[in-house]
Every structure is written in C-alpha cells, then in structure tokens.
N, C-alpha and C. Protein backbone atom coordinates (compact mmCIF):
# COMPACT_ATOMS: atom_id res chain seq x y z
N UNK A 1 -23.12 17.98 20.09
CA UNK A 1 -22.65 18.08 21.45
C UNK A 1 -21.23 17.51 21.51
N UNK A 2 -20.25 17.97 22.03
CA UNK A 2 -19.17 17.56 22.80
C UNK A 2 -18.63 17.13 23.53
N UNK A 3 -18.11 15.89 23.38
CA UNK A 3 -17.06 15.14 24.41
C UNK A 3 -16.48 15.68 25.17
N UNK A 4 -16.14 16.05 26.64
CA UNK A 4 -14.61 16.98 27.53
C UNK A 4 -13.68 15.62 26.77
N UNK A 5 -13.96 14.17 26.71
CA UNK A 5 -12.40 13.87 26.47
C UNK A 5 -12.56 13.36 24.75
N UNK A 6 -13.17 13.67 23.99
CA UNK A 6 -13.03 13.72 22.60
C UNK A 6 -13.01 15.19 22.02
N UNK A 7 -12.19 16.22 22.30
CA UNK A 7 -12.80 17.63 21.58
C UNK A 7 -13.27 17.02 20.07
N UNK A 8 -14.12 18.35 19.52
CA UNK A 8 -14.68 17.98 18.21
C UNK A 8 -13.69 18.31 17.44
N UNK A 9 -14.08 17.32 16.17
CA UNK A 9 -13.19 17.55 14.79
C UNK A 9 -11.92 16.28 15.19
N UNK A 10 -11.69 15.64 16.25
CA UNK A 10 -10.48 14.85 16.59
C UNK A 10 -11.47 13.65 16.28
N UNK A 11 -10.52 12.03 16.03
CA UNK A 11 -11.38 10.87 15.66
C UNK A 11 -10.23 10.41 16.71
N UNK A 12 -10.54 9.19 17.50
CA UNK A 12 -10.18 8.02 17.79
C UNK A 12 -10.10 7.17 17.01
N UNK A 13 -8.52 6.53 16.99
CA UNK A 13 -8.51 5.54 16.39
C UNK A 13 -7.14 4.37 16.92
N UNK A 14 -7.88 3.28 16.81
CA UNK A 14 -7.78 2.20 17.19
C UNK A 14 -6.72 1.08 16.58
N UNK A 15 -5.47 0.89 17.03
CA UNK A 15 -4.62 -0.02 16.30
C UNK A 15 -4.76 -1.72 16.81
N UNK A 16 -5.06 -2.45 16.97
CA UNK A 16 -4.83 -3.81 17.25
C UNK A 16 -3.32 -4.16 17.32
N UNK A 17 -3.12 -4.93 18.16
CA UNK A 17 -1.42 -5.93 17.77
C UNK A 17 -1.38 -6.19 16.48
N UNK A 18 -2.08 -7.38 16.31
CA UNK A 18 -1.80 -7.77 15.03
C UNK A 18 -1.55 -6.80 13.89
N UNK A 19 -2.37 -5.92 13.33
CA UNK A 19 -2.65 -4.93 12.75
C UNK A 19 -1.16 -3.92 13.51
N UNK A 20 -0.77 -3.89 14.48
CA UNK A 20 0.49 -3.08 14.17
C UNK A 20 1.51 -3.56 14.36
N UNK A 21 1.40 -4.51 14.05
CA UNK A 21 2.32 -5.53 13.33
C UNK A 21 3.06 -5.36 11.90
N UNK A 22 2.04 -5.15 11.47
CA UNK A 22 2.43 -4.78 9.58
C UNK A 22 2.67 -6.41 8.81
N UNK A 23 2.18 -5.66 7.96
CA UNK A 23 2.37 -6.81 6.83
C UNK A 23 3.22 -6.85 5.64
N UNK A 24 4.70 -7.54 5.35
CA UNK A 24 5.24 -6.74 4.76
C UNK A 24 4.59 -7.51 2.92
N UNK A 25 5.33 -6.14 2.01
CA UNK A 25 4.67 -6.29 0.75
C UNK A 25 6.12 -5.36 0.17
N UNK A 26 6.31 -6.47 -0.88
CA UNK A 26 7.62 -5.50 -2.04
C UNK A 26 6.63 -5.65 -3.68
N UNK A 27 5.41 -5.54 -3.64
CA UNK A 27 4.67 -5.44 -4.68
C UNK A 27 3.58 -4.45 -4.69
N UNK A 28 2.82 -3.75 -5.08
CA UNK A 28 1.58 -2.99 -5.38
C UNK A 28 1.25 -2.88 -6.62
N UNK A 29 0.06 -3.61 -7.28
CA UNK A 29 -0.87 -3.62 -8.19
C UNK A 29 -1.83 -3.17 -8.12
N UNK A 30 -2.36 -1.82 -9.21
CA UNK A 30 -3.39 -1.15 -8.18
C UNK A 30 -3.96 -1.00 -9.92
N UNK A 31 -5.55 -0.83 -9.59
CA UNK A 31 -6.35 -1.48 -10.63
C UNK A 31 -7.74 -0.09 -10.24
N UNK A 32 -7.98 0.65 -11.38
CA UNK A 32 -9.32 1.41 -10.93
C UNK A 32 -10.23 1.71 -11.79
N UNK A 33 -11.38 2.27 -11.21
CA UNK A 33 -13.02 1.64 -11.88
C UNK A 33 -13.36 3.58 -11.87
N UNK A 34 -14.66 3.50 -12.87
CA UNK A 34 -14.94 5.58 -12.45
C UNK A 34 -14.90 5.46 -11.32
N UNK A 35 -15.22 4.52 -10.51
CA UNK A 35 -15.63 4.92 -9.00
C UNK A 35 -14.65 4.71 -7.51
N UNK A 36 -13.60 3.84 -7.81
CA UNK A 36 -12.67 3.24 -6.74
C UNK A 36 -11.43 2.83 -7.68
N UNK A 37 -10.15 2.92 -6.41
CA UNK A 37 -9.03 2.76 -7.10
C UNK A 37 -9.02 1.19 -5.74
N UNK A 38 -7.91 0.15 -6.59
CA UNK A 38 -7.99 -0.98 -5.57
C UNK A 38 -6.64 -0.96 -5.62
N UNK A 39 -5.89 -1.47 -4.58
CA UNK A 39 -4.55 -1.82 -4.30
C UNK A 39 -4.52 -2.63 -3.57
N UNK A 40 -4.04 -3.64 -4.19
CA UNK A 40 -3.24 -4.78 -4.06
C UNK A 40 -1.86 -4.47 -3.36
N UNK A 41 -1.42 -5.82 -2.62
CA UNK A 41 -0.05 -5.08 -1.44
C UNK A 41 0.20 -6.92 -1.48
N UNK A 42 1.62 -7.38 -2.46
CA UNK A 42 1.63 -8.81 -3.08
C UNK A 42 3.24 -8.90 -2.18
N UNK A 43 3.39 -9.83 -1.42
CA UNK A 43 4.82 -10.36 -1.22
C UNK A 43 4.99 -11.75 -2.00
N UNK A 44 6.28 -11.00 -2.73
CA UNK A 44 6.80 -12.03 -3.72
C UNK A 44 8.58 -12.29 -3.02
N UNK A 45 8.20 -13.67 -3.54
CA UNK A 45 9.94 -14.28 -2.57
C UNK A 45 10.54 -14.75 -3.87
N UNK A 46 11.72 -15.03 -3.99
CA UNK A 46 12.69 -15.19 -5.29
C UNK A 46 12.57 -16.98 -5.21
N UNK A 47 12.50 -17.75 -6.33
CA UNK A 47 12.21 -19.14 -6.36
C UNK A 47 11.22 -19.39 -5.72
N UNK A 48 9.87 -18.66 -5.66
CA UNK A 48 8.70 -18.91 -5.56
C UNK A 48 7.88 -19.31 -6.41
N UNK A 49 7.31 -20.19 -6.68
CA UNK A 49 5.88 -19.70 -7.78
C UNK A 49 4.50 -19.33 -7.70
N UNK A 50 4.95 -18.91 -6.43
CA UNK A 50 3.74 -18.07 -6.66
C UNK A 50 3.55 -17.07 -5.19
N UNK A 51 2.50 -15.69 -5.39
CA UNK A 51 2.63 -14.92 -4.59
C UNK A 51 1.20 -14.98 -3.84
N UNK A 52 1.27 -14.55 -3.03
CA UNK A 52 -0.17 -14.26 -2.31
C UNK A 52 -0.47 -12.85 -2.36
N UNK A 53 -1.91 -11.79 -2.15
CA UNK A 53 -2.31 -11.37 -2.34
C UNK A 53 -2.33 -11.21 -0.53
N UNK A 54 -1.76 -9.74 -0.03
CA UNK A 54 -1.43 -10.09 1.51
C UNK A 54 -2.56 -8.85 2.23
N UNK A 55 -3.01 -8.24 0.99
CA UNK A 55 -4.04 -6.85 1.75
C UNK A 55 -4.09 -6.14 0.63
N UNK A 56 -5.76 -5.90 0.51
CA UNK A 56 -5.97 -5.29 -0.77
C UNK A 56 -7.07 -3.74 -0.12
N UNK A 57 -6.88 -2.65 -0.69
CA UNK A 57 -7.25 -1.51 0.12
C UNK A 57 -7.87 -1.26 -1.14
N UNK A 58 -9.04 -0.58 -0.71
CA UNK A 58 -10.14 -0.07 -1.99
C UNK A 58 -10.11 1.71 -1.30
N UNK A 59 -10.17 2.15 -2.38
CA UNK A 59 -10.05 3.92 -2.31
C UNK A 59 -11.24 4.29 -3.09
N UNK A 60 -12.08 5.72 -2.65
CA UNK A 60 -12.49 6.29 -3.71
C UNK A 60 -11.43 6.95 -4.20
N UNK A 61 -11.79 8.17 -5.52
CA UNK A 61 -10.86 8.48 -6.37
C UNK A 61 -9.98 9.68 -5.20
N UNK A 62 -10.61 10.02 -4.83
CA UNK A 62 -10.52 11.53 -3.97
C UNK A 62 -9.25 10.98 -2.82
N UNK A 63 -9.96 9.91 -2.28
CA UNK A 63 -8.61 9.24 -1.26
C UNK A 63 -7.63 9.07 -1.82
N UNK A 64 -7.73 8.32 -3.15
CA UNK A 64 -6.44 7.99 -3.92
C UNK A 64 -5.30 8.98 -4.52
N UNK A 65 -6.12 10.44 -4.76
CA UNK A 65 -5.05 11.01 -5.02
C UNK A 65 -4.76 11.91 -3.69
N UNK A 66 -5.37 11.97 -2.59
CA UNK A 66 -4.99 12.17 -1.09
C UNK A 66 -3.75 11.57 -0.39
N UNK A 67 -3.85 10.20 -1.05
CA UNK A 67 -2.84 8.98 -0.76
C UNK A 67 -1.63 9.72 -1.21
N UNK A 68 -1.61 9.64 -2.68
CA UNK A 68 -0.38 10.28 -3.45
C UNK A 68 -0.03 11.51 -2.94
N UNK A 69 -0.64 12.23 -1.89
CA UNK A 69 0.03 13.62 -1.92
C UNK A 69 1.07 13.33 -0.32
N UNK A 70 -0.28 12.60 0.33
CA UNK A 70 0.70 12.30 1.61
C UNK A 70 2.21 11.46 1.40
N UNK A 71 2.02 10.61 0.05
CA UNK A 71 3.30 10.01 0.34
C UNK A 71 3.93 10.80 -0.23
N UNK A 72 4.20 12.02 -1.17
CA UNK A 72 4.91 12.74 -2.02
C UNK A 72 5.26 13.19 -0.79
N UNK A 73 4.25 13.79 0.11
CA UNK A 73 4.97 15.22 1.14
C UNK A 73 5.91 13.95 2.40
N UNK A 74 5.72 12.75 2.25
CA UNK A 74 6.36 12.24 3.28
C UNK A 74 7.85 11.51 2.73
N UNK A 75 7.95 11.20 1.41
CA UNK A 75 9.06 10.76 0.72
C UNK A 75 9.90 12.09 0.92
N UNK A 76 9.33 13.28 0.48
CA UNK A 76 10.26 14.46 0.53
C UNK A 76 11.03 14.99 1.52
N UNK A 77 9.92 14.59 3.20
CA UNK A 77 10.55 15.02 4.10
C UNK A 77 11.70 14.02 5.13
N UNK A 78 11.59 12.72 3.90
CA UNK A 78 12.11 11.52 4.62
C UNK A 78 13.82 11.89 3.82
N UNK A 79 13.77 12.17 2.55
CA UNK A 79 14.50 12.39 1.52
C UNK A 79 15.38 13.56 2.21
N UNK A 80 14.68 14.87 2.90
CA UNK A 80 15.33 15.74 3.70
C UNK A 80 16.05 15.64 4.46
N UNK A 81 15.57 14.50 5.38
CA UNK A 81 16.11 14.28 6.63
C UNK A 81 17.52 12.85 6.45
N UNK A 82 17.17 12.03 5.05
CA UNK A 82 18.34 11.36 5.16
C UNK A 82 19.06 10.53 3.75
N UNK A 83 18.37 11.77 2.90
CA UNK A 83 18.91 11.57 1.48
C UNK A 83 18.37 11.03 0.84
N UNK A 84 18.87 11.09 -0.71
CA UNK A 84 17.92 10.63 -1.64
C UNK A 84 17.30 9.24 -1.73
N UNK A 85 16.42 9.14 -1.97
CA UNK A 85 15.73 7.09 -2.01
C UNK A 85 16.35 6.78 -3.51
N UNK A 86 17.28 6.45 -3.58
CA UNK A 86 17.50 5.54 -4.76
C UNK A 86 16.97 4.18 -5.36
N UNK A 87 16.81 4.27 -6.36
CA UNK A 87 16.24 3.08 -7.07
C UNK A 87 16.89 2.38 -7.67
N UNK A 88 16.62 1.05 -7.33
CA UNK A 88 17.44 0.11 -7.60
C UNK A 88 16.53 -0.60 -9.16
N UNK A 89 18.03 -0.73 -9.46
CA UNK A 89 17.39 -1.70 -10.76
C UNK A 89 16.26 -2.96 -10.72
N UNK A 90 14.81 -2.86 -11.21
CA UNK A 90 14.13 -4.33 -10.82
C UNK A 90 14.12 -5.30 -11.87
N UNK A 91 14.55 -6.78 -12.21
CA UNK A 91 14.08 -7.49 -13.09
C UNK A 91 12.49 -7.51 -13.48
N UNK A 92 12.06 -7.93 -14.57
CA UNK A 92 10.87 -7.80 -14.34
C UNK A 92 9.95 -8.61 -14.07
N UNK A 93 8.87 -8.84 -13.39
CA UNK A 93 8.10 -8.92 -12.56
C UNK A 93 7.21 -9.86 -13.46
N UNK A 94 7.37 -11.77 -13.25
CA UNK A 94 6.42 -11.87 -14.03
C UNK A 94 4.98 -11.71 -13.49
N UNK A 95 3.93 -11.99 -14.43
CA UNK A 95 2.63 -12.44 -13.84
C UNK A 95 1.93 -13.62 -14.34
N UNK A 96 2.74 -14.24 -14.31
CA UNK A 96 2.23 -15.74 -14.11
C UNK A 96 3.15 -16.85 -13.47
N UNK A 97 2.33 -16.25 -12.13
CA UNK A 97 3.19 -17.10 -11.16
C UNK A 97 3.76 -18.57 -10.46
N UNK A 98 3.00 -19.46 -12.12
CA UNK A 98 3.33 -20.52 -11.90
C UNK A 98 3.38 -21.34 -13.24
N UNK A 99 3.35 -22.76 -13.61
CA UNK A 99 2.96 -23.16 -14.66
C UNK A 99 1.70 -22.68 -15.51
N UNK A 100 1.97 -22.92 -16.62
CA UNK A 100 0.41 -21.89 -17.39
C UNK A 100 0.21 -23.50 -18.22
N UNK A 101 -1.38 -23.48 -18.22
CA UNK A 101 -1.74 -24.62 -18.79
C UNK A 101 -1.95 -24.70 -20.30
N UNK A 102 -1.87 -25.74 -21.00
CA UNK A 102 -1.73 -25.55 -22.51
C UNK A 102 -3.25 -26.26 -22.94
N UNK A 103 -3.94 -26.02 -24.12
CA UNK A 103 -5.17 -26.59 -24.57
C UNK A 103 -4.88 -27.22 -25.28
C-alpha cells in the first residue's frame, strides 16, 4: 500500500545537526573480509602523535564497489565543472603513531 505523501520506491531520510555537521578526515584506511569492506575516516594533525579513529563505515562488497562508482561519476563531474583535482605530493604516512615499546 501507498503513502499520498511517501510515493513508492522514494525513502525518507533523516540528517541530524550534528551529523550535518561533518566530520572532517584527511586519512582513509579501508580493510576487507569475503564479506564487508571497513573504512576507517582518521584525522591526522602534523606534530601529533597520534590520530584518532573519527568514523568507521562497514560496507558489504556490492556497496563498496557502488561507493567507487558514485565517487568516480562525481569526481568527473566535479573535474568538469572546475578542473582537474590535482595531487599533491604526500610524505609518508607513518603508522605508528607514537613511541613503540622495546622488550
């Protein structure tokens, strides 16, 4: 049966403040199993030692490469509208974000 103010096939969905807020992240570590891909979303600050872990999103496989197509078709049309995304050179990235203990 049908909603008059939900037609079918449409979802409601719901943003919070906080939540559209955003959280920012200049890291993604993404880690996957046969069954789920996980991503990690890490803000790292320069003379830090160490990062936090700021939102971690679990995918099945099917979402994950769903993910990759939306951002391909949205980099392209962002790229259209205001040029290429250049990449900047990154140092690299340690992972061990603090003293490491000795035995």
């Amino acid at each position: 049966m049908s909603d008059k103010n939900n037609p079918q096939g449409q979802i409601n969905i719901e943003l919070d403040e906080q939540t559209a807020e955003g959280t920012y992240s200049n890291l993604a570590i993404i880690n996957h199993s046969n069954t789920e891909f996980v991503v990690d979303f890490v803000s790292i600050m320069p003379g830090m030692p160490k990062a936090k872990v700021k939102s971690r999103i679990v995918l099945t496989p099917q979402h994950a490469k769903r993910l990759l197509m939306a951002l391909s078709e949205n980099i392209h049309r962002f790229e259209s509208a205001h040029g290429e995304i250049k990449e900047a050179e990154q140092p690299p990235i340690p992972f061990n974000f603090g003293p490491t203990g000795q035995a």
